[in-house]
PDB file of N, CA and C in Angstrom:
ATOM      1  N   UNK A   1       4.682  24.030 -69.012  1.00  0.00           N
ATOM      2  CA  UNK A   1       5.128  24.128 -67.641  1.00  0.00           C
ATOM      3  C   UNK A   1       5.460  22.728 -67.150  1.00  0.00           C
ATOM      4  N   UNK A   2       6.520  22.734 -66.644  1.00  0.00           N
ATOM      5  CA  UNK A   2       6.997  21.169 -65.426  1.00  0.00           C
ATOM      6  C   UNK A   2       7.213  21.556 -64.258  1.00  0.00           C
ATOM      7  N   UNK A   3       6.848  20.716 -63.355  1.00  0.00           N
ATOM      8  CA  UNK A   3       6.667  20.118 -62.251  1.00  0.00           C
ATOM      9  C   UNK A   3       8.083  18.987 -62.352  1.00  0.00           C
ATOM     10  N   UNK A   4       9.620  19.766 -61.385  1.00  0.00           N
ATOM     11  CA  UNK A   4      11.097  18.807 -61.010  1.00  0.00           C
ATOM     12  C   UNK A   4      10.898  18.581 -60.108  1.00  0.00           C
ATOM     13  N   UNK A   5      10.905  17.569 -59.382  1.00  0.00           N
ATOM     14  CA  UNK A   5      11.383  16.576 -58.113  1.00  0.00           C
ATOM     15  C   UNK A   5      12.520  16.736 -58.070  1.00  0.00           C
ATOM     16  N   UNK A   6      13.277  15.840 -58.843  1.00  0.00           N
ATOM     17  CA  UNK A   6      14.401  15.870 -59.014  1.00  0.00           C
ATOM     18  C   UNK A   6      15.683  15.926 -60.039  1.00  0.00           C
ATOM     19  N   UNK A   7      16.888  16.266 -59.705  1.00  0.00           N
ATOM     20  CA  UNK A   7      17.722  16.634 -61.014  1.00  0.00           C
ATOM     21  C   UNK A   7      18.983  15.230 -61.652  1.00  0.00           C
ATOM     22  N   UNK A   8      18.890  14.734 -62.628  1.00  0.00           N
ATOM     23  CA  UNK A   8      19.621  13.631 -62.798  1.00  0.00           C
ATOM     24  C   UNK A   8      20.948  14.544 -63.470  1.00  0.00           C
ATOM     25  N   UNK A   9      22.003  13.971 -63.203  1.00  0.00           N
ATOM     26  CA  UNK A   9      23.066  14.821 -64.075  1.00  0.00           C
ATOM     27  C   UNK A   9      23.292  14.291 -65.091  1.00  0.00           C
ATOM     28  N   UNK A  10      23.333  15.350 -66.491  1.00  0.00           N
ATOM     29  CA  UNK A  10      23.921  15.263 -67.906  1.00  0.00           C
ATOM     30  C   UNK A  10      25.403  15.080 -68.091  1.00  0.00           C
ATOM     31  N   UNK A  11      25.420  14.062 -69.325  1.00  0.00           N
ATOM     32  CA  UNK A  11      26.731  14.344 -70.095  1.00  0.00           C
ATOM     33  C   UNK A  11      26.453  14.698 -71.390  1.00  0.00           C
ATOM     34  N   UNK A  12      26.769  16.276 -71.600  1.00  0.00           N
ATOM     35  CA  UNK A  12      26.507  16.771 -72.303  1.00  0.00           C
ATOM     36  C   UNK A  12      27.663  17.021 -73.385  1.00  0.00           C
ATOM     37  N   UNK A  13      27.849  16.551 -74.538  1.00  0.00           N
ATOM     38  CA  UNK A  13      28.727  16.746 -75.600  1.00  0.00           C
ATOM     39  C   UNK A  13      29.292  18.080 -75.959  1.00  0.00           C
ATOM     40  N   UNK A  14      27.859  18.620 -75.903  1.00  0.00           N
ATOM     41  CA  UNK A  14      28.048  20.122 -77.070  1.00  0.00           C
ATOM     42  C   UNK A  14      28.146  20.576 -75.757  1.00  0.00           C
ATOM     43  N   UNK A  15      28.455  22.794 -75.962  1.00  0.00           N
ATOM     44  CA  UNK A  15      28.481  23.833 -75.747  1.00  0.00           C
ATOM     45  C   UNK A  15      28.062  24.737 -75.716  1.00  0.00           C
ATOM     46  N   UNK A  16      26.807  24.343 -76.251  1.00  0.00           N
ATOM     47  CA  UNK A  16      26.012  25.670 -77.008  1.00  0.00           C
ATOM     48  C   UNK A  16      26.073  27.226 -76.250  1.00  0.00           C
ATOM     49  N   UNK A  17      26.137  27.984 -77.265  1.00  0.00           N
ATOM     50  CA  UNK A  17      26.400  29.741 -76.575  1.00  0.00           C
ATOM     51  C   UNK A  17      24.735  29.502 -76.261  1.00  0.00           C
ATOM     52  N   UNK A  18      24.493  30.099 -75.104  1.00  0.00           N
ATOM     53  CA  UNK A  18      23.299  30.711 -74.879  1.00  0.00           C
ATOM     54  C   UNK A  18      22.933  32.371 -74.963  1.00  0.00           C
ATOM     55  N   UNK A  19      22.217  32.985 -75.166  1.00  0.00           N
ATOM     56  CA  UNK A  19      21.625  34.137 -75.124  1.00  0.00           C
ATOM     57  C   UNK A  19      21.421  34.348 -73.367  1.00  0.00           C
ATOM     58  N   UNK A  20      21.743  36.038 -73.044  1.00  0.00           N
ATOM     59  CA  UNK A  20      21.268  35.904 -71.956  1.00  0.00           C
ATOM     60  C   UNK A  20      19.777  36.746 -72.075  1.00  0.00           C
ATOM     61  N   UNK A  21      18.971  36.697 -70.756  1.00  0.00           N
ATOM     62  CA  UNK A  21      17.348  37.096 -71.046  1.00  0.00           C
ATOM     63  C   UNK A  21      17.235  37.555 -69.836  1.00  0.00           C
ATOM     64  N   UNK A  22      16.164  37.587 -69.004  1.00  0.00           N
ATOM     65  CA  UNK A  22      16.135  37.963 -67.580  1.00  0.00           C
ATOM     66  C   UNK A  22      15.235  36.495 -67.283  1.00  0.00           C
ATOM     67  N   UNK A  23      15.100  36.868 -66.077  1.00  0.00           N
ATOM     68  CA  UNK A  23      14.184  35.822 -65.103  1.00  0.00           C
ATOM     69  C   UNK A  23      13.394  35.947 -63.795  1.00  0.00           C
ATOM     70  N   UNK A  24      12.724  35.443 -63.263  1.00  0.00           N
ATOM     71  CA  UNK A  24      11.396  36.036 -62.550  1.00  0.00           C
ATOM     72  C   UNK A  24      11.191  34.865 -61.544  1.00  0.00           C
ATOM     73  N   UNK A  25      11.124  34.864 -60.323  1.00  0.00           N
ATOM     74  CA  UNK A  25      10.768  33.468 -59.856  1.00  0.00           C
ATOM     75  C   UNK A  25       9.344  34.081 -58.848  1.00  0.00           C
ATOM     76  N   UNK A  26       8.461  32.860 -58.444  1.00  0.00           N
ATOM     77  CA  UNK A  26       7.476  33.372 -57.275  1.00  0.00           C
ATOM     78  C   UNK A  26       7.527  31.839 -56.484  1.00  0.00           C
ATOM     79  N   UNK A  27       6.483  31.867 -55.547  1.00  0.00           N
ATOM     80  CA  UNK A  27       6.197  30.662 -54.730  1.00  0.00           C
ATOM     81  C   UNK A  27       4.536  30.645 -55.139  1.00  0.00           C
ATOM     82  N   UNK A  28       4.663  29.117 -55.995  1.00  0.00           N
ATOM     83  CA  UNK A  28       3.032  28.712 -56.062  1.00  0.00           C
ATOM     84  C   UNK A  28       2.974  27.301 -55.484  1.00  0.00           C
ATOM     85  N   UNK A  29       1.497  27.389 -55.046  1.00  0.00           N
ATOM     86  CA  UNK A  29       0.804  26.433 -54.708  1.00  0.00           C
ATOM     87  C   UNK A  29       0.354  25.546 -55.544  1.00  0.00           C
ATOM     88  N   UNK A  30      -0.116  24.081 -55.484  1.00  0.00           N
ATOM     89  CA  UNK A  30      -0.384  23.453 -56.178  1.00  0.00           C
ATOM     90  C   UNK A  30      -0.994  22.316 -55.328  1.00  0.00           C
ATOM     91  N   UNK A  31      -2.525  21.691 -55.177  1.00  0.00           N
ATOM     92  CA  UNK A  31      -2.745  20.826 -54.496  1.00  0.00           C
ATOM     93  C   UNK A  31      -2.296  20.828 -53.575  1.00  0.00           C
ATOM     94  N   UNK A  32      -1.795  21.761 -52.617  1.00  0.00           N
ATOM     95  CA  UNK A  32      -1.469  21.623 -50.620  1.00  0.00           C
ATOM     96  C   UNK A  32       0.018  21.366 -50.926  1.00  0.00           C
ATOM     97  N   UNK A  33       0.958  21.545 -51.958  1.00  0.00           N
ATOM     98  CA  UNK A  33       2.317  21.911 -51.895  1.00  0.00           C
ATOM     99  C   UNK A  33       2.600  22.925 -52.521  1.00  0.00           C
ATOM    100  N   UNK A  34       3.934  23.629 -51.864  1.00  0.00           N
ATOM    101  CA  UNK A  34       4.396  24.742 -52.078  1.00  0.00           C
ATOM    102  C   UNK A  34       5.852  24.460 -53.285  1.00  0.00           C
ATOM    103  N   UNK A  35       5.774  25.594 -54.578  1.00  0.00           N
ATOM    104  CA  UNK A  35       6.840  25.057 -55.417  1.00  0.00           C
ATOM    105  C   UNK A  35       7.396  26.104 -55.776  1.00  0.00           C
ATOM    106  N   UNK A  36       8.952  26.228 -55.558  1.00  0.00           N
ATOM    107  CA  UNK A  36       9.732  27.718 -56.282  1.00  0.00           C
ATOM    108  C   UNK A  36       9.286  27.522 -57.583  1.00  0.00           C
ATOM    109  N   UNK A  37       8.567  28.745 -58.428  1.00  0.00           N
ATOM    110  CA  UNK A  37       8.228  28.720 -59.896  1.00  0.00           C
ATOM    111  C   UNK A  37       9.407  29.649 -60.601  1.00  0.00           C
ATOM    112  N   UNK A  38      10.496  29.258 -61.641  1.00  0.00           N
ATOM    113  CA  UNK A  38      11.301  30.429 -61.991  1.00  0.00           C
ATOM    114  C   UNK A  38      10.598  30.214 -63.477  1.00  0.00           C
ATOM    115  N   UNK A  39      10.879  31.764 -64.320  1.00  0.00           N
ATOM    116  CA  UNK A  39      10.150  31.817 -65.497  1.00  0.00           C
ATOM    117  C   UNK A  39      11.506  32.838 -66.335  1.00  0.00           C
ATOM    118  N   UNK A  40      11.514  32.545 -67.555  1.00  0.00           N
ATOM    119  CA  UNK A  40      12.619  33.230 -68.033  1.00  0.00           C
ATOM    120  C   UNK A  40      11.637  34.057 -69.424  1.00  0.00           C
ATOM    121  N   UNK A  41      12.320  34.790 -69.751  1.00  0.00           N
ATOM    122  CA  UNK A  41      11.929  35.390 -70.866  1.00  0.00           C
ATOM    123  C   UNK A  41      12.436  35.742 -72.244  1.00  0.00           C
ATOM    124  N   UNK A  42      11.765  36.093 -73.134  1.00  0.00           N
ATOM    125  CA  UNK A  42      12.421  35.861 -74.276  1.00  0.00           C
ATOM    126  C   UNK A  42      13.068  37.145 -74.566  1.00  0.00           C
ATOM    127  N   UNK A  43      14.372  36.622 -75.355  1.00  0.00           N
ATOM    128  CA  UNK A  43      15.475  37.760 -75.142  1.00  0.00           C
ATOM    129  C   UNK A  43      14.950  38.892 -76.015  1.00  0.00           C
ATOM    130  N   UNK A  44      15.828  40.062 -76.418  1.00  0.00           N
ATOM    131  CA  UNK A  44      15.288  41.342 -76.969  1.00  0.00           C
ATOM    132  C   UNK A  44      15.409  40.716 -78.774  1.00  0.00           C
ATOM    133  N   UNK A  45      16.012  39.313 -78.837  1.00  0.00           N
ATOM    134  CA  UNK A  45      15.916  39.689 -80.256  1.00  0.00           C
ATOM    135  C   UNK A  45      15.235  38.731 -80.909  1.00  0.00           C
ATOM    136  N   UNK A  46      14.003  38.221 -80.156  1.00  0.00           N
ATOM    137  CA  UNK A  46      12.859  37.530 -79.958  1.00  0.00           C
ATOM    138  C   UNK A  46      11.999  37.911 -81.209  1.00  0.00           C
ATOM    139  N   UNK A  47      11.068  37.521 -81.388  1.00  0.00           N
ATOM    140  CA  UNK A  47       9.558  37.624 -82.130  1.00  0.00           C
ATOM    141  C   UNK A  47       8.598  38.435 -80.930  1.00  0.00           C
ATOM    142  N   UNK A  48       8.647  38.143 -79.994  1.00  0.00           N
ATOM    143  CA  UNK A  48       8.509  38.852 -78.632  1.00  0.00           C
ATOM    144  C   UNK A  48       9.004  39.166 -77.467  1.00  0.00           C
ATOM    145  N   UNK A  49       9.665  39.869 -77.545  1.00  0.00           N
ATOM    146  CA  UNK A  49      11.009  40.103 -76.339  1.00  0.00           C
ATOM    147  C   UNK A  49       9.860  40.578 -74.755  1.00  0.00           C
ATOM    148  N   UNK A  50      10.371  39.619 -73.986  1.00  0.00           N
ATOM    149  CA  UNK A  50       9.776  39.683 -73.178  1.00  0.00           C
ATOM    150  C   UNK A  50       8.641  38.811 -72.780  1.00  0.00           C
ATOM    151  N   UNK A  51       7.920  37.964 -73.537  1.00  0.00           N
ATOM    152  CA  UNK A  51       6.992  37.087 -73.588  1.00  0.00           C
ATOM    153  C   UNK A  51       7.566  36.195 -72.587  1.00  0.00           C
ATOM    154  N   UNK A  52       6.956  35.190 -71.882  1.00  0.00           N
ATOM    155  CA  UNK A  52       7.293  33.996 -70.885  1.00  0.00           C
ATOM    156  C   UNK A  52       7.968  33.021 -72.038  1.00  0.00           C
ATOM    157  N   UNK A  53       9.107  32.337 -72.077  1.00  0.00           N
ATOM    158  CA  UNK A  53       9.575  31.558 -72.658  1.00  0.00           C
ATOM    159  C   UNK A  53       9.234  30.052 -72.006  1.00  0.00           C
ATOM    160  N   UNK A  54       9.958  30.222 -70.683  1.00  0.00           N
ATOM    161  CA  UNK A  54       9.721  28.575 -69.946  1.00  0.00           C
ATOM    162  C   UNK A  54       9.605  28.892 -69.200  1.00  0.00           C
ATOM    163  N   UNK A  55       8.921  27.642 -68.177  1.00  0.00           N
ATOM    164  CA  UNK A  55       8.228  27.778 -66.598  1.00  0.00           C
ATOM    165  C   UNK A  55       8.481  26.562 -66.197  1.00  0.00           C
ATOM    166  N   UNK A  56       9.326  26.201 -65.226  1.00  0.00           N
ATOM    167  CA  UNK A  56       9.627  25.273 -64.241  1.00  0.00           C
ATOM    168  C   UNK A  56       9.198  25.681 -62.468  1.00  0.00           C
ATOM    169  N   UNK A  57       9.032  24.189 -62.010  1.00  0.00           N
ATOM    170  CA  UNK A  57       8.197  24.607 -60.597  1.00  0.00           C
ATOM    171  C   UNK A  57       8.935  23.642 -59.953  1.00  0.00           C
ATOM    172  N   UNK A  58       9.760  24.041 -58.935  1.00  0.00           N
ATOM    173  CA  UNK A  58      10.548  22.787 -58.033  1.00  0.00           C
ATOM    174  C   UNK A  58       9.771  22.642 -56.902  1.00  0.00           C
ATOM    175  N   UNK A  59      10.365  21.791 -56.678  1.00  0.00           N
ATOM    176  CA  UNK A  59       9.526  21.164 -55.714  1.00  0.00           C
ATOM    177  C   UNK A  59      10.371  21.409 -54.455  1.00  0.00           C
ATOM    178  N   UNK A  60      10.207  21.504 -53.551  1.00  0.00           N
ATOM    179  CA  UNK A  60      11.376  21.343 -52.269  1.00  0.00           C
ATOM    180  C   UNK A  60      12.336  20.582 -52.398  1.00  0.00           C
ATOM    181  N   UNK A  61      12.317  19.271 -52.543  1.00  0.00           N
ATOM    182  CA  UNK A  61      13.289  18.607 -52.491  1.00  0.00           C
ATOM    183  C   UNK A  61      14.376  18.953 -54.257  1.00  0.00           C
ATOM    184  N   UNK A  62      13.791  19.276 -54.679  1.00  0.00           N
ATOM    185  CA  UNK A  62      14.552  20.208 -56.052  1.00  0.00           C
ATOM    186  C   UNK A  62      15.226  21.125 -55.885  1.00  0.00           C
ATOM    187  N   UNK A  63      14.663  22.065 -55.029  1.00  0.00           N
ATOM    188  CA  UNK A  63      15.444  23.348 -54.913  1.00  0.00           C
ATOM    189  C   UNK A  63      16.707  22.610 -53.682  1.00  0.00           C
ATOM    190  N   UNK A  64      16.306  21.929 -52.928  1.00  0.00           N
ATOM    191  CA  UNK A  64      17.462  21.407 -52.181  1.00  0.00           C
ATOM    192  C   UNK A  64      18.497  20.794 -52.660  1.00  0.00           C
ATOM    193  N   UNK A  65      18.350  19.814 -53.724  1.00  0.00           N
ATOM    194  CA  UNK A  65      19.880  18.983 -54.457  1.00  0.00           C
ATOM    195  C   UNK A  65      20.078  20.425 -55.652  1.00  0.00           C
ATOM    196  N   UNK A  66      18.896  21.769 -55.889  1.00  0.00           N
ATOM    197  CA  UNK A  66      19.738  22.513 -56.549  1.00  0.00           C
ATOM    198  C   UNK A  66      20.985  23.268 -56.012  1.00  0.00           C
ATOM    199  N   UNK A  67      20.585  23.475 -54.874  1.00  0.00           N
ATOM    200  CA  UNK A  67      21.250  23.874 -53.496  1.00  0.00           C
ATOM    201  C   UNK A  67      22.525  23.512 -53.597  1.00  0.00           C
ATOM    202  N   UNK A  68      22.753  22.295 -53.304  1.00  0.00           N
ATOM    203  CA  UNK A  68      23.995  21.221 -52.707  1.00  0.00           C
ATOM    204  C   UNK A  68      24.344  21.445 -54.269  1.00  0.00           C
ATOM    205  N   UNK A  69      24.054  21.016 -55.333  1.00  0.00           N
ATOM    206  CA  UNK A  69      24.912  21.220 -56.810  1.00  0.00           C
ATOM    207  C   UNK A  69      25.625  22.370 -56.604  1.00  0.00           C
ATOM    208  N   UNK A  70      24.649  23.449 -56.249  1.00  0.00           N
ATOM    209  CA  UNK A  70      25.910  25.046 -56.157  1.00  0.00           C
ATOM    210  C   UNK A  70      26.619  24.912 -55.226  1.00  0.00           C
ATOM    211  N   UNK A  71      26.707  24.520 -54.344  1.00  0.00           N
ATOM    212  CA  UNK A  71      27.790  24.851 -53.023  1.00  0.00           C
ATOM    213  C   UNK A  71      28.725  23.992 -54.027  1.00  0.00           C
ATOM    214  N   UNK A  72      28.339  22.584 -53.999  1.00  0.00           N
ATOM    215  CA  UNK A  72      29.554  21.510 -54.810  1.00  0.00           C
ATOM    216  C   UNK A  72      29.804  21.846 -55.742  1.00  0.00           C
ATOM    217  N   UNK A  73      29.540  22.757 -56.975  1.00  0.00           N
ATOM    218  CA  UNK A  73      30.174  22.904 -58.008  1.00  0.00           C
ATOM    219  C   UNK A  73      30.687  24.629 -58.546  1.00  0.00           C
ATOM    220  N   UNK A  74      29.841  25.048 -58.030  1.00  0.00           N
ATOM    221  CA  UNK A  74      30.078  26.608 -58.656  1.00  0.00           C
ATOM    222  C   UNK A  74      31.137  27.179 -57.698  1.00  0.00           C
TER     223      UNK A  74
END
């Protein structure tokens, strides 16, 4: 699990195809701050489809420059 502040932008070479999976988000606490938690899962053609794959926890100011990236780019 991580704990983002903030997002630096990549230059990313490759392309890679991704798999798509589903995803799950909640609001946790942590020491007297509040953090969007999103969690993705492992796809159906997994070793365990469905198991928690990754867990990221933004922080406010994370989910905010994630914010402003989508309006500005998508």
């Amino acid at each position: 699990m991580a704990i983002v502040r903030t997002f630096d932008k990549l230059d990313l070479k490759a392309n890679a195809r991704h798999t798509e999976t589903n995803g799950g988000w909640s609001i946790q606490g942590q020491d007297g701050e509040k953090f969007l938690q999103i969690n993705t899962v492992g796809s159906s053609d997994r070793e365990i489809p469905g198991k928690v794959s990754q867990t990221l926890r933004l922080s406010k100011d994370a989910v905010e420059q994630l914010a402003d990236l989508a309006e500005k780019h998508l």
